[in-house]
C-alpha atoms as a PDB file:
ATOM      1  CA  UNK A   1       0.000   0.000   0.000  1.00  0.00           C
ATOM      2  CA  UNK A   2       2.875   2.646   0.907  1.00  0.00           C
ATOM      3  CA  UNK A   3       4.482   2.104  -2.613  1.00  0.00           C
ATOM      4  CA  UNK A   4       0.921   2.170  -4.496  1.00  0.00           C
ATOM      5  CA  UNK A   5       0.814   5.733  -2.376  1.00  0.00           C
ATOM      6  CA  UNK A   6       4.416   6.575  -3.100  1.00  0.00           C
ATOM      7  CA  UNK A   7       3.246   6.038  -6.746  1.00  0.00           C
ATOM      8  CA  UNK A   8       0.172   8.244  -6.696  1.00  0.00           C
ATOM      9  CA  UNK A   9       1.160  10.894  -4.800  1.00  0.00           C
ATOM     10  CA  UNK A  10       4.256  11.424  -7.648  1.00  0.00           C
ATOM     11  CA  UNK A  11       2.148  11.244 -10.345  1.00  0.00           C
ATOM     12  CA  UNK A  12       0.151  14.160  -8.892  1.00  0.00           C
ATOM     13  CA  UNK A  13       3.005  16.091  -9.904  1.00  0.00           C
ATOM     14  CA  UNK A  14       3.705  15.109 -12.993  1.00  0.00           C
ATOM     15  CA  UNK A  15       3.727  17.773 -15.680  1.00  0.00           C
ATOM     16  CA  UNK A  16       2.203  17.643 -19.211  1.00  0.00           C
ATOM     17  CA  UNK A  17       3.323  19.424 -22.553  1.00  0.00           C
ATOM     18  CA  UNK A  18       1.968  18.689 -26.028  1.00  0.00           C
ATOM     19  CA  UNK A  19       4.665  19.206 -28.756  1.00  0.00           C
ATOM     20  CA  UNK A  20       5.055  20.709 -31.923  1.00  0.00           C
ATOM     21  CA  UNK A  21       5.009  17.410 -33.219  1.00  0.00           C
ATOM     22  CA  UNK A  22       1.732  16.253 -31.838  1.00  0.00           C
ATOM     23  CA  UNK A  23       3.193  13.656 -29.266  1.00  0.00           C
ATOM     24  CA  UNK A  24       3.065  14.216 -25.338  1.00  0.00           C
ATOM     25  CA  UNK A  25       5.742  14.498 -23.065  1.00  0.00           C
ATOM     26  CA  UNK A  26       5.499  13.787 -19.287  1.00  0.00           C
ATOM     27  CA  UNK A  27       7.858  14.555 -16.183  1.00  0.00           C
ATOM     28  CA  UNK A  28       7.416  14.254 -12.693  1.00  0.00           C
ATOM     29  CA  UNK A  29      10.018  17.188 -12.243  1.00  0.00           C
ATOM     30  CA  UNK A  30      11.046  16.600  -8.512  1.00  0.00           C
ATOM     31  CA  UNK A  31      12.208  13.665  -9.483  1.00  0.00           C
ATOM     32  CA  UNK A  32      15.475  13.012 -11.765  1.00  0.00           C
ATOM     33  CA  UNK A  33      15.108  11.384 -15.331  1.00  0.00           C
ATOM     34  CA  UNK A  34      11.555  10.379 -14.595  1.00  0.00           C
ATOM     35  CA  UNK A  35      10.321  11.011 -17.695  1.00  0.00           C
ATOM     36  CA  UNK A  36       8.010   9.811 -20.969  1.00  0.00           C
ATOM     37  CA  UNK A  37       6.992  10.818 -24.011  1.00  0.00           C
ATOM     38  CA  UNK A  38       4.328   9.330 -26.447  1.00  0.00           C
ATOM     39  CA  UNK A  39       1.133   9.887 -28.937  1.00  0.00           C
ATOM     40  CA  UNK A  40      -1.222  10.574 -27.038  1.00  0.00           C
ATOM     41  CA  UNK A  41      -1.884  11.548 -23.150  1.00  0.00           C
ATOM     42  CA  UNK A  42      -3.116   8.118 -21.999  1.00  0.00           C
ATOM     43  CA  UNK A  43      -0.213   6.783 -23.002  1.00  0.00           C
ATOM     44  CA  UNK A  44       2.116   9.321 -21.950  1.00  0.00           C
ATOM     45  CA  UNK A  45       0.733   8.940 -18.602  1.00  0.00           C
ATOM     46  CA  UNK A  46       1.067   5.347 -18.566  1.00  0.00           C
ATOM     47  CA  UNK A  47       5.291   5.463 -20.083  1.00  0.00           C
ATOM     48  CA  UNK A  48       5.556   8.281 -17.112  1.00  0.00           C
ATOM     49  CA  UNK A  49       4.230   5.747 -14.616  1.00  0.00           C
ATOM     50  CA  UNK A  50       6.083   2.931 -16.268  1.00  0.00           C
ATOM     51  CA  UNK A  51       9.002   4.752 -15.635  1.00  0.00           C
ATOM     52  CA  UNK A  52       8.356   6.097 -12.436  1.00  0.00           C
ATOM     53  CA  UNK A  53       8.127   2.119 -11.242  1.00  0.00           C
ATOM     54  CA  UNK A  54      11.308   1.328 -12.796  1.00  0.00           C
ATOM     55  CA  UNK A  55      12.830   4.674 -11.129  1.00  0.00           C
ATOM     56  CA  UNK A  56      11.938   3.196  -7.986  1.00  0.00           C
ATOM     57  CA  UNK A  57      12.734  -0.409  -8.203  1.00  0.00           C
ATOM     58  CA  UNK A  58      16.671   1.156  -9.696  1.00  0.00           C
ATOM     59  CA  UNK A  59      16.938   3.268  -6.896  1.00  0.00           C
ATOM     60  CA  UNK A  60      15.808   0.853  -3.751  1.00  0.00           C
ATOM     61  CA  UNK A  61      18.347  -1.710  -5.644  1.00  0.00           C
ATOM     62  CA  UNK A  62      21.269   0.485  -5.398  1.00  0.00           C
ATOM     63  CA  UNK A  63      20.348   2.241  -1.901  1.00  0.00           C
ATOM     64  CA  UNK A  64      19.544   5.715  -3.881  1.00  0.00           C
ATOM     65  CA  UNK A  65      17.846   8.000  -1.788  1.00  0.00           C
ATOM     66  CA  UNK A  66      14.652   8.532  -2.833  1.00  0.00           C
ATOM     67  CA  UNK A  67      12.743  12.065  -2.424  1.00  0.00           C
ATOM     68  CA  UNK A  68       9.452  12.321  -0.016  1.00  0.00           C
ATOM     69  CA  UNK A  69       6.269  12.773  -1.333  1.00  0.00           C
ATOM     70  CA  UNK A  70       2.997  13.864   0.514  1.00  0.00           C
ATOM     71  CA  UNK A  71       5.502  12.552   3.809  1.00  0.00           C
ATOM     72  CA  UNK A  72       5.581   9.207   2.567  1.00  0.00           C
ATOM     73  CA  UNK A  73       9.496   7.907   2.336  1.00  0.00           C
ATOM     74  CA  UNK A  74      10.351   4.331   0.727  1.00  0.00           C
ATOM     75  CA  UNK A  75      13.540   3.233   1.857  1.00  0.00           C
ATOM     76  CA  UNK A  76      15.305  -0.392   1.780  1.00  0.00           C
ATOM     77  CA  UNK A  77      15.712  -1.416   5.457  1.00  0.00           C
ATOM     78  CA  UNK A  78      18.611  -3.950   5.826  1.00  0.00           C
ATOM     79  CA  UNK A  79      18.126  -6.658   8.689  1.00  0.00           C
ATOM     80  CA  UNK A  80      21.552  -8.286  10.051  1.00  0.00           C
END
């Protein structure tokens, strides 16, 4: 449930922009090289989500920090 929050509460965020060339492109802007960009806005939103999951599961592997949002934190706790 906290990630399915995590998840929601970044793509509140997100930012929109249609381009010249028709297609959309989506960033969540607090967060670094979480972007997407596609045909239509469904399916930007869906790449931007896409990547926000694999943005997540990258950064939990490697011990990144990860940013707050709406004071939920996702952290990897290590057990000895």
């Amino acid at each position: 449930m906290m990630l399915t929050d995590y998840i929601r509460a970044a793509m509140r965020r997100a930012n929109y922009e249609k381009l010249e060339n028709g297609s959309y492109y989506g960033e969540i802007p607090s967060l670094e090289g979480v972007w997407a960009n596609a045909q239509t806005l469904e399916a930007c939103r869906e790449e931007l989500q896409s990547a926000l999951e694999d943005w997540i599961m990258f950064s939990l592997t490697n011990s990144f920090p990860i940013p707050p949002m709406d004071g939920i934190t996702l952290a990897v706790t290590r057990v000895a």
